[in-house]
N, C-alpha and C. Protein backbone atom coordinates (compact mmCIF):
# COMPACT_ATOMS: atom_id res chain seq x y z
N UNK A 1 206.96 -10.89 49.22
CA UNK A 1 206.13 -9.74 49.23
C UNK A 1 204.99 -9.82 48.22
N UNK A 2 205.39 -10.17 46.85
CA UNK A 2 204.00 -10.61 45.86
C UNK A 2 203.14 -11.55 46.10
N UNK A 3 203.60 -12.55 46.99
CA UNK A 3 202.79 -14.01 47.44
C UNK A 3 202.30 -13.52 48.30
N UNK A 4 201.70 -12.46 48.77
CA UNK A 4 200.13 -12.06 49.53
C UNK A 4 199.51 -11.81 48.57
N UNK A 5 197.98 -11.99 48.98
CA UNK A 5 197.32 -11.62 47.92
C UNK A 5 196.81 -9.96 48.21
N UNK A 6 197.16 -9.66 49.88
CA UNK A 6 197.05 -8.29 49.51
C UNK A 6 197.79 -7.55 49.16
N UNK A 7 198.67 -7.87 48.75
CA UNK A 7 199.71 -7.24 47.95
C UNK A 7 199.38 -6.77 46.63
N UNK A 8 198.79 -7.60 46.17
CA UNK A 8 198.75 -8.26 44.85
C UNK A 8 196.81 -7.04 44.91
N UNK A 9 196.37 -7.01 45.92
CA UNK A 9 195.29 -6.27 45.91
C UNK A 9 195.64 -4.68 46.37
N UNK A 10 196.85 -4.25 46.91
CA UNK A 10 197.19 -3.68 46.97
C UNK A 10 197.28 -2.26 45.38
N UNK A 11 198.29 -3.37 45.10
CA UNK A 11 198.59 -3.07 43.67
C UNK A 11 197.60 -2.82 42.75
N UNK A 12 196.68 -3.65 42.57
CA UNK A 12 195.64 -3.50 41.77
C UNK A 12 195.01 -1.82 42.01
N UNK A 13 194.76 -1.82 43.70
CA UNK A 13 194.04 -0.63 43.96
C UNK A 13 195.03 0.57 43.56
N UNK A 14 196.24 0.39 43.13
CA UNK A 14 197.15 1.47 43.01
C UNK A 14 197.58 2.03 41.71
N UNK A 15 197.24 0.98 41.39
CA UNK A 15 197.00 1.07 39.53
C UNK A 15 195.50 1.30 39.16
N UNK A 16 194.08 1.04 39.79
CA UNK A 16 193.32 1.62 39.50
C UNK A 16 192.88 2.83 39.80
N UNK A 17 193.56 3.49 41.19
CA UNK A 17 193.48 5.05 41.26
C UNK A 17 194.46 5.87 40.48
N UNK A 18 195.76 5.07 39.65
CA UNK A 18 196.38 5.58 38.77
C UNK A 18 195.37 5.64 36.94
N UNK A 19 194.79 4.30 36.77
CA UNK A 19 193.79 4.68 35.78
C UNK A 19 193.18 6.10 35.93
N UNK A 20 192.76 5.69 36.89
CA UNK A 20 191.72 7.15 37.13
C UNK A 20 191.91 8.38 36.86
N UNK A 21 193.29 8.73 37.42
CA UNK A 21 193.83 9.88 37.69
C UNK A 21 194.35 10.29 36.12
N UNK A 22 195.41 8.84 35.43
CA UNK A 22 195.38 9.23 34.46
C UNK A 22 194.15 9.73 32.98
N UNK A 23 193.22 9.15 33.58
CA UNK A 23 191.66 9.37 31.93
C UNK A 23 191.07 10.17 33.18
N UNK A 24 191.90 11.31 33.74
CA UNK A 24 191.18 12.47 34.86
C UNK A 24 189.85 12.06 34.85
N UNK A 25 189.51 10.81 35.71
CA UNK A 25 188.25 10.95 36.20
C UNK A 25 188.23 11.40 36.95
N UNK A 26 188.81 11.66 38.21
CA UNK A 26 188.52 13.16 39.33
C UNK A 26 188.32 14.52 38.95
N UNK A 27 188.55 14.63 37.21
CA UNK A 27 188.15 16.09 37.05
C UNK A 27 186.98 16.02 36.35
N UNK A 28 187.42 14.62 35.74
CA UNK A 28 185.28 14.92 35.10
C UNK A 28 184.21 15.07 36.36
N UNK A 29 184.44 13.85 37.56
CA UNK A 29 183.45 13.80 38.21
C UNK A 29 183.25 15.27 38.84
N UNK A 30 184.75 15.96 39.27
CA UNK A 30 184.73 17.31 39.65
C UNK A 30 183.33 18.57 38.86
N UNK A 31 183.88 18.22 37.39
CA UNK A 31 183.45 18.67 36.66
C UNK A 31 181.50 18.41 36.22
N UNK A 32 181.63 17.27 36.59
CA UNK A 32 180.46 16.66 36.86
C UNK A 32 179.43 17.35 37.80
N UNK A 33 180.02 17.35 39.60
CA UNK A 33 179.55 17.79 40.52
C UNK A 33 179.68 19.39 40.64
N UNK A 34 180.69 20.15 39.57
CA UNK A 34 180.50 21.56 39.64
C UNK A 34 179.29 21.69 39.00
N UNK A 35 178.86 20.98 37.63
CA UNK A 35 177.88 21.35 37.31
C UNK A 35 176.70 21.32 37.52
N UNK A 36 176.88 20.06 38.61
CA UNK A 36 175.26 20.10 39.13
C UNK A 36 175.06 20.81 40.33
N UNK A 37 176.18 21.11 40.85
CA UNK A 37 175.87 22.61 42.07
C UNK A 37 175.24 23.87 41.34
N UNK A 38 175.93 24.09 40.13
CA UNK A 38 175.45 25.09 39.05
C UNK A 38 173.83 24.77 38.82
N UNK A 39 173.69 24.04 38.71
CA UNK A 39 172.59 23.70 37.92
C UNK A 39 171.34 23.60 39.53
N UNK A 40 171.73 23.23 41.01
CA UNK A 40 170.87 23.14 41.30
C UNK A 40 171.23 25.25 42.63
N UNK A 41 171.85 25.69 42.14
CA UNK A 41 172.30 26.81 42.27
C UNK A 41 171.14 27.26 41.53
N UNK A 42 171.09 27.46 40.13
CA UNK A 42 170.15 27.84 39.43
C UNK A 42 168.58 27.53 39.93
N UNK A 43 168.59 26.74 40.02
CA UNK A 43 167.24 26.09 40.54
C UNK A 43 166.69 26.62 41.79
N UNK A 44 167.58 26.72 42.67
CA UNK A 44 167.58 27.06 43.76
C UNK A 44 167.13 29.06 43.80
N UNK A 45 167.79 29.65 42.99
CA UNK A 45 167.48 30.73 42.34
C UNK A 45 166.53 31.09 41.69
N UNK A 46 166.05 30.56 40.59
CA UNK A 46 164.56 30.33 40.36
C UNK A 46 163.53 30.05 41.26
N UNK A 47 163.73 28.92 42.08
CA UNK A 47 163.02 28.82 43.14
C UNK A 47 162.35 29.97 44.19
N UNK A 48 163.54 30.55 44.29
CA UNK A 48 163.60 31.79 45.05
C UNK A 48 162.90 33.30 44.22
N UNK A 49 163.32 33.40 43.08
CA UNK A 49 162.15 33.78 42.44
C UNK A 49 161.16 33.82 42.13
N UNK A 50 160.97 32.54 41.62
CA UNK A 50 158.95 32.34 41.99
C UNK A 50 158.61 32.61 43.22
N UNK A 51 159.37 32.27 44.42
CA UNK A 51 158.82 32.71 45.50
C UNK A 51 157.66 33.62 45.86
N UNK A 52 159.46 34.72 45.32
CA UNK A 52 159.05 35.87 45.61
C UNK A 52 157.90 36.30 44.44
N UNK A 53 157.98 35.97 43.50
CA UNK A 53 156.84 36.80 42.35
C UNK A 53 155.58 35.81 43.12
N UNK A 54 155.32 34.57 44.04
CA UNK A 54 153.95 34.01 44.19
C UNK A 54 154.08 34.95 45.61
N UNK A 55 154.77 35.47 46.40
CA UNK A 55 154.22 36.27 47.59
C UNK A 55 154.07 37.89 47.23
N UNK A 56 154.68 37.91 45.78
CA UNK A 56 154.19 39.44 45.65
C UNK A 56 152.59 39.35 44.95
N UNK A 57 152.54 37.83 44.17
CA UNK A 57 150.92 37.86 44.23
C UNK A 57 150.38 37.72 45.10
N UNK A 58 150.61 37.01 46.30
CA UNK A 58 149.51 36.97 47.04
C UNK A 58 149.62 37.66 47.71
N UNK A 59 150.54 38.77 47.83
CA UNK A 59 150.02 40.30 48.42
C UNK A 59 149.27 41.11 47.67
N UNK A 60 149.32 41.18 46.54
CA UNK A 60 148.69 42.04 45.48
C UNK A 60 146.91 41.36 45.67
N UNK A 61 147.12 40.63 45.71
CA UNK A 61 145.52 39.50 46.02
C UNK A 61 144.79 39.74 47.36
N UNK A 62 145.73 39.38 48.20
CA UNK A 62 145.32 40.35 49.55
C UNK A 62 144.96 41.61 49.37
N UNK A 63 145.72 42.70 48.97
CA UNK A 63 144.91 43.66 48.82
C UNK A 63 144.03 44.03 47.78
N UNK A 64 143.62 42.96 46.74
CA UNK A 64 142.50 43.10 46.09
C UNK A 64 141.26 42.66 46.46
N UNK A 65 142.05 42.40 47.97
CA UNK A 65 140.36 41.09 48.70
C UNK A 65 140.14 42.03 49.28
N UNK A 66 140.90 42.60 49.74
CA UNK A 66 140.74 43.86 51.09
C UNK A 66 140.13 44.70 50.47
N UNK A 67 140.55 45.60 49.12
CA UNK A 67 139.36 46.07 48.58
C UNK A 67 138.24 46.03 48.11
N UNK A 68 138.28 44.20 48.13
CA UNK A 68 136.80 43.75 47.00
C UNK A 68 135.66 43.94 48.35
N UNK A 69 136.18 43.31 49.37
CA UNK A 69 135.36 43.65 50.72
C UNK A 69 135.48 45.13 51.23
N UNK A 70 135.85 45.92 51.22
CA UNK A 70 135.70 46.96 51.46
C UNK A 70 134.58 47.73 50.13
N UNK A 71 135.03 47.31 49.04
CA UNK A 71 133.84 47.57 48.01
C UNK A 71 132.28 47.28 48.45
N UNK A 72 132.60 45.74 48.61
CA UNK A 72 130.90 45.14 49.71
C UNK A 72 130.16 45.74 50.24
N UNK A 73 131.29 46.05 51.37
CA UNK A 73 130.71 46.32 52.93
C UNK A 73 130.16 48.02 51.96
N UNK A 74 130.45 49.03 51.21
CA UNK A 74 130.03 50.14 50.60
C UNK A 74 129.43 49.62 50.25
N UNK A 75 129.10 48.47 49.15
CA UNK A 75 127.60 48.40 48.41
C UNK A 75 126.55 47.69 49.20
N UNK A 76 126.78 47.80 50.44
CA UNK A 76 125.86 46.93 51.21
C UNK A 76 125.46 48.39 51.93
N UNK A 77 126.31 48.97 52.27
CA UNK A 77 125.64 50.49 53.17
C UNK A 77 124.77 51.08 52.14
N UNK A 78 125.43 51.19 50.63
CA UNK A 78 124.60 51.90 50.07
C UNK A 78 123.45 51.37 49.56
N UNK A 79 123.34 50.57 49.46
CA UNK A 79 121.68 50.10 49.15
C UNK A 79 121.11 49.93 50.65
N UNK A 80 121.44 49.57 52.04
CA UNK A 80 120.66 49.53 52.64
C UNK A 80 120.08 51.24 53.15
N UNK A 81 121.02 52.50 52.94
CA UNK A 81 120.33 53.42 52.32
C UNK A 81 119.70 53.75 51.55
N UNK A 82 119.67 53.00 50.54
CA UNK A 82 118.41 53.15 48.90
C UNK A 82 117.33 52.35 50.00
N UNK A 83 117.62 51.62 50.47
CA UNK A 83 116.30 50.74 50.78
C UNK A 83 115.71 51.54 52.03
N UNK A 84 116.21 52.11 52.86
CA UNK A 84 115.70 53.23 53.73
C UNK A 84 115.22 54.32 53.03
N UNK A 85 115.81 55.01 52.36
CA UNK A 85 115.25 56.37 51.24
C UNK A 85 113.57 55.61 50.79
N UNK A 86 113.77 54.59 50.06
CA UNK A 86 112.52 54.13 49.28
C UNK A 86 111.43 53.75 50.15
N UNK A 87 111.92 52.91 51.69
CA UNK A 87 111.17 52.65 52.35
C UNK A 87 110.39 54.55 53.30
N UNK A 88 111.06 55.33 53.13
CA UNK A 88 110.37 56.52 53.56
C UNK A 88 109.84 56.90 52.61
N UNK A 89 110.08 57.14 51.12
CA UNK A 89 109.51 57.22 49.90
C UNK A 89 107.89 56.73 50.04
N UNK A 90 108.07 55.65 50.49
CA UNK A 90 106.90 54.80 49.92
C UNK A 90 105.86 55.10 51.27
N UNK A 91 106.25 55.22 52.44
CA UNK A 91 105.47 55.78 53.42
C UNK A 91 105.14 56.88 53.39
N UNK A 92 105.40 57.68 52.79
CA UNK A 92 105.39 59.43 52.68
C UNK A 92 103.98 59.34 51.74
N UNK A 93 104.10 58.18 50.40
CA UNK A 93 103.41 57.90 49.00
C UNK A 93 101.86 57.45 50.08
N UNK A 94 102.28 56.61 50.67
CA UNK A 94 100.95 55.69 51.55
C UNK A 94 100.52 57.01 52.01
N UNK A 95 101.18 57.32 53.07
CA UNK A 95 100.09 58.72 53.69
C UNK A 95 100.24 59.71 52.88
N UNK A 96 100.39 59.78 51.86
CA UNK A 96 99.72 60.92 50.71
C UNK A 96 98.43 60.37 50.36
N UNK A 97 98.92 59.17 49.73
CA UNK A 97 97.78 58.31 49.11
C UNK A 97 96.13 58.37 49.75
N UNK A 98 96.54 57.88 51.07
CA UNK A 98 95.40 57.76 52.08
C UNK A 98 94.92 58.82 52.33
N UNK A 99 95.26 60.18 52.58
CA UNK A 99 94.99 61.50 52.82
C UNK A 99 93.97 61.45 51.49
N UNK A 100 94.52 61.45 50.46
CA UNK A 100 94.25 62.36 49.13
C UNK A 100 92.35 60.95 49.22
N UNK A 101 92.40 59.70 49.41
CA UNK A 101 91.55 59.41 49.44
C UNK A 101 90.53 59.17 50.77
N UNK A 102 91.24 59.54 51.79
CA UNK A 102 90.09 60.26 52.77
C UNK A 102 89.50 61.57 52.41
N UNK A 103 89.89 62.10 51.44
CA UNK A 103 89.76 63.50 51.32
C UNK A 103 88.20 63.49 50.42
N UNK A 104 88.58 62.09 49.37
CA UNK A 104 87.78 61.54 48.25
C UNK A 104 86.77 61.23 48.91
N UNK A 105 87.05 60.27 50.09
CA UNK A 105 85.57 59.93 50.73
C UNK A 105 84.65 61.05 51.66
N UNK A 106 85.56 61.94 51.87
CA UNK A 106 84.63 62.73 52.95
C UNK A 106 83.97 63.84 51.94
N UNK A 107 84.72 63.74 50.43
CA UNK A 107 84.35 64.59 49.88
C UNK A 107 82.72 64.14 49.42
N UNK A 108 82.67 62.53 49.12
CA UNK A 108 81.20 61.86 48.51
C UNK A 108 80.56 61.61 49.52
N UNK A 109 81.02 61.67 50.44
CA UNK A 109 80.11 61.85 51.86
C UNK A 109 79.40 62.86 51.98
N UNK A 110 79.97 64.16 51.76
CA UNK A 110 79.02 65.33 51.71
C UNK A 110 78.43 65.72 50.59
N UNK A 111 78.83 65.55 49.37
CA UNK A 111 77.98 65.41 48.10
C UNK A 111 76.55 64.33 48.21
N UNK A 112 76.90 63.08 49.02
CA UNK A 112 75.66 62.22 49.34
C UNK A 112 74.50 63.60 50.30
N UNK A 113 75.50 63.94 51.41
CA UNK A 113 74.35 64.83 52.14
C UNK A 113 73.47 65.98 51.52
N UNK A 114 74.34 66.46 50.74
CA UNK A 114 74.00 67.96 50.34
C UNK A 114 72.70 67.00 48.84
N UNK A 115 72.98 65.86 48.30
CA UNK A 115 72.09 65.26 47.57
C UNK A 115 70.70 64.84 48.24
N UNK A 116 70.76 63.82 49.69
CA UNK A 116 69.93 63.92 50.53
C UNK A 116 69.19 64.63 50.67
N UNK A 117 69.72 65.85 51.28
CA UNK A 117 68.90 67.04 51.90
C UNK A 117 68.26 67.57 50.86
N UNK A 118 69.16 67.66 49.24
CA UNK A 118 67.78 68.64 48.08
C UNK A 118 67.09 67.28 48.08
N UNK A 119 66.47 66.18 47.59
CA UNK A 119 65.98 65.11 47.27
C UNK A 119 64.89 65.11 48.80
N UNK A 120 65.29 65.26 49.95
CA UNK A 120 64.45 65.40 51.28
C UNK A 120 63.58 66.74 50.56
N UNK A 121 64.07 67.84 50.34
CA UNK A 121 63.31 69.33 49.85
C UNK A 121 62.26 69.30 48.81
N UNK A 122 62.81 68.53 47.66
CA UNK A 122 62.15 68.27 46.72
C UNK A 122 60.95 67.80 46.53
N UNK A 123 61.68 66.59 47.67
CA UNK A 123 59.89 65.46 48.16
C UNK A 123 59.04 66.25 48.95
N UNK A 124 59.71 66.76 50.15
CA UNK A 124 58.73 67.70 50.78
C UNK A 124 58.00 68.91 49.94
N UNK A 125 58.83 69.51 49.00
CA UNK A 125 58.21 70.48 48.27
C UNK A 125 57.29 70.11 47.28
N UNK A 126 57.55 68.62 46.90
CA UNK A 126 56.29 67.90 46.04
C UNK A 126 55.17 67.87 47.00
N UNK A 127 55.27 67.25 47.88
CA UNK A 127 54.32 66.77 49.02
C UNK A 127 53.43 68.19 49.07
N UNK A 128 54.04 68.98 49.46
CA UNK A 128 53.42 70.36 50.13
C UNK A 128 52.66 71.19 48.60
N UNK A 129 53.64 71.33 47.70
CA UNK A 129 52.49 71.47 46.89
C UNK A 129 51.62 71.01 46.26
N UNK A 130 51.54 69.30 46.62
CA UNK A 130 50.51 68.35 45.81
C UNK A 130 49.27 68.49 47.13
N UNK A 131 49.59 68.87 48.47
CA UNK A 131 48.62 69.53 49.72
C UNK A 131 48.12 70.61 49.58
N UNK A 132 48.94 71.51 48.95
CA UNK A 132 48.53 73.19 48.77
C UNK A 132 47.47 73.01 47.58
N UNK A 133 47.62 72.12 46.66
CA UNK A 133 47.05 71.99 45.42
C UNK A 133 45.92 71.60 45.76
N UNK A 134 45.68 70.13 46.51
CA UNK A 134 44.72 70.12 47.10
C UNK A 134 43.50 70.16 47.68
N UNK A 135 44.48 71.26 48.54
CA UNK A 135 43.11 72.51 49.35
C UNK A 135 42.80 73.51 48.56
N UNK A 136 43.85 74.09 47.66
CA UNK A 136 43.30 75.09 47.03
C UNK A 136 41.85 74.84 46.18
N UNK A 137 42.21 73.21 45.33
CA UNK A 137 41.48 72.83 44.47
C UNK A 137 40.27 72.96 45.37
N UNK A 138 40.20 72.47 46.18
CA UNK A 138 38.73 72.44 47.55
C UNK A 138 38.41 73.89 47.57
N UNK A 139 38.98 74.14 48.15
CA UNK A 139 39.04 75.74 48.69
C UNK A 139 37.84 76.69 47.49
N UNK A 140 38.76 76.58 46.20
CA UNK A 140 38.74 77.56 45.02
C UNK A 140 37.85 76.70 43.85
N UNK A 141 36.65 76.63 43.36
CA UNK A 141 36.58 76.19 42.39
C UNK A 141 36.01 76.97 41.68
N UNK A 142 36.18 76.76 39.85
CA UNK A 142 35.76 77.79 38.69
C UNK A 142 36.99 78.21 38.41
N UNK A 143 37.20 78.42 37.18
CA UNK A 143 37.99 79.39 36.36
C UNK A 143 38.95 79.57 36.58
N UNK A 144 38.65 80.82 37.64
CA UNK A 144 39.40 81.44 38.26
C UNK A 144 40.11 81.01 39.57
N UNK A 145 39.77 80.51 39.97
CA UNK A 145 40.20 80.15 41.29
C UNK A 145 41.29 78.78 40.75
N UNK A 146 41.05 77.72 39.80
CA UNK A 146 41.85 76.83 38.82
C UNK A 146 42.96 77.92 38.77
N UNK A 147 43.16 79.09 37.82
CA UNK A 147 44.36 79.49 37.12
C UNK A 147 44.81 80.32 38.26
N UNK A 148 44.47 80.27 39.67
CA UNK A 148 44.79 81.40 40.83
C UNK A 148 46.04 80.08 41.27
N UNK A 149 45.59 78.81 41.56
CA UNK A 149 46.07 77.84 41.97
C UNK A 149 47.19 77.49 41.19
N UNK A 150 47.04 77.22 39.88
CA UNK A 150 48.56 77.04 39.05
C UNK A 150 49.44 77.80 39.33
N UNK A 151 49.09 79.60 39.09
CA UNK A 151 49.97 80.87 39.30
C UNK A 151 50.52 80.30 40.99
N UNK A 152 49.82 80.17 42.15
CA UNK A 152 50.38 79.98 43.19
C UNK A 152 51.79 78.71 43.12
N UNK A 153 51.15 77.72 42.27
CA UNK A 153 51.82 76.27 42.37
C UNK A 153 53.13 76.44 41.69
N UNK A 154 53.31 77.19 40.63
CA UNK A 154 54.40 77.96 40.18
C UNK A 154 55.20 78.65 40.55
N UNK A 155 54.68 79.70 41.39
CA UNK A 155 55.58 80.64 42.68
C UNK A 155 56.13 79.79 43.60
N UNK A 156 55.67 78.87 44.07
CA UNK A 156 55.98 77.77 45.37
C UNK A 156 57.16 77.16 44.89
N UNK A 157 57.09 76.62 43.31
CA UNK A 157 57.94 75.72 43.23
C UNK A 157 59.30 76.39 43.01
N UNK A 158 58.81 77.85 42.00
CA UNK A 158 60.39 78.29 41.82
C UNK A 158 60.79 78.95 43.25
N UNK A 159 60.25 79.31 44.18
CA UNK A 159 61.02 79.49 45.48
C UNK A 159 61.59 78.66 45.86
N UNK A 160 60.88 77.66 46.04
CA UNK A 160 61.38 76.68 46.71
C UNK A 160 62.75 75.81 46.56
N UNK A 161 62.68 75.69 44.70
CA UNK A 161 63.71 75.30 44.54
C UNK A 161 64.98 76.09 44.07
């Protein structure tokens, strides 16, 4: 029975699962593999925590996008209302503007006429009494008939003008 050698290997294997058993290596390794279930238990737990704290950020983020664009899309309405307000602003300003200086030109338009027309009077009233003067001078000579002509040339002019 010893003159096999699996016998003899037999034995060996029967005395080395007796080593074993006796320096409890099945409870260290036990002990071994409880702890790394523990350990990836833990991990696994953590894991699961960050999870959840990175999907409660990126919900919290989501709805800070959702508001940052919803903020936008408001500051985009409201200035393209400032920019409507200003753009009627400024058209309201133009046809004020333009009024107030058509008003300017039609106003030196008729200041030119009403200048015209005395400056037309004036000349004519020069004309007519440098004619009246004239004839009178023809007309009237001596003394008297001189200081009849001034007195007339005087009356003419302050009527006239």
């Amino acid at each position: 029975m010893f003159a096999k050698p699996e016998t003899w290997v037999l034995v060996a294997f029967l005395l080395f699962i007796a080593l074993l058993i006796y320096l409890k290596i099945p409870a260290k390794v036990a002990a071994m593999l409880d702890e790394r279930s523990a350990r990836i238990a833990k991990e696994l737990a953590e894991a699961k925590k960050l999870r959840e704290e990175a999907q409660a950020l990126l919900d919290e983020y989501k709805k800070k996008r959702a508001q940052a664009e919803k903020d936008a899309e408001d500051i985009v309405a409201l200035a393209r209302k400032e920019a409507e307000a200003l753009a009627h602003e400024t058209r309201a300003k133009l046809t004020e503007t333009l009024e107030r200086r058509t008003k300017q030109a039609e106003q030196k338009i008729a200041q030119a006429e009403q200048q015209a027309v005395k400056d037309v009077r004036t000349a004519a009233t020069d004309v007519a009494v440098s004619a009246a003067h004239e004839l009178l001078a023809a007309a009237s000579e001596g003394a008297k008939g001189a200081q009849l002509i001034e007195e007339s040339i005087a009356a003419v002019k302050s009527r006239l003008n």
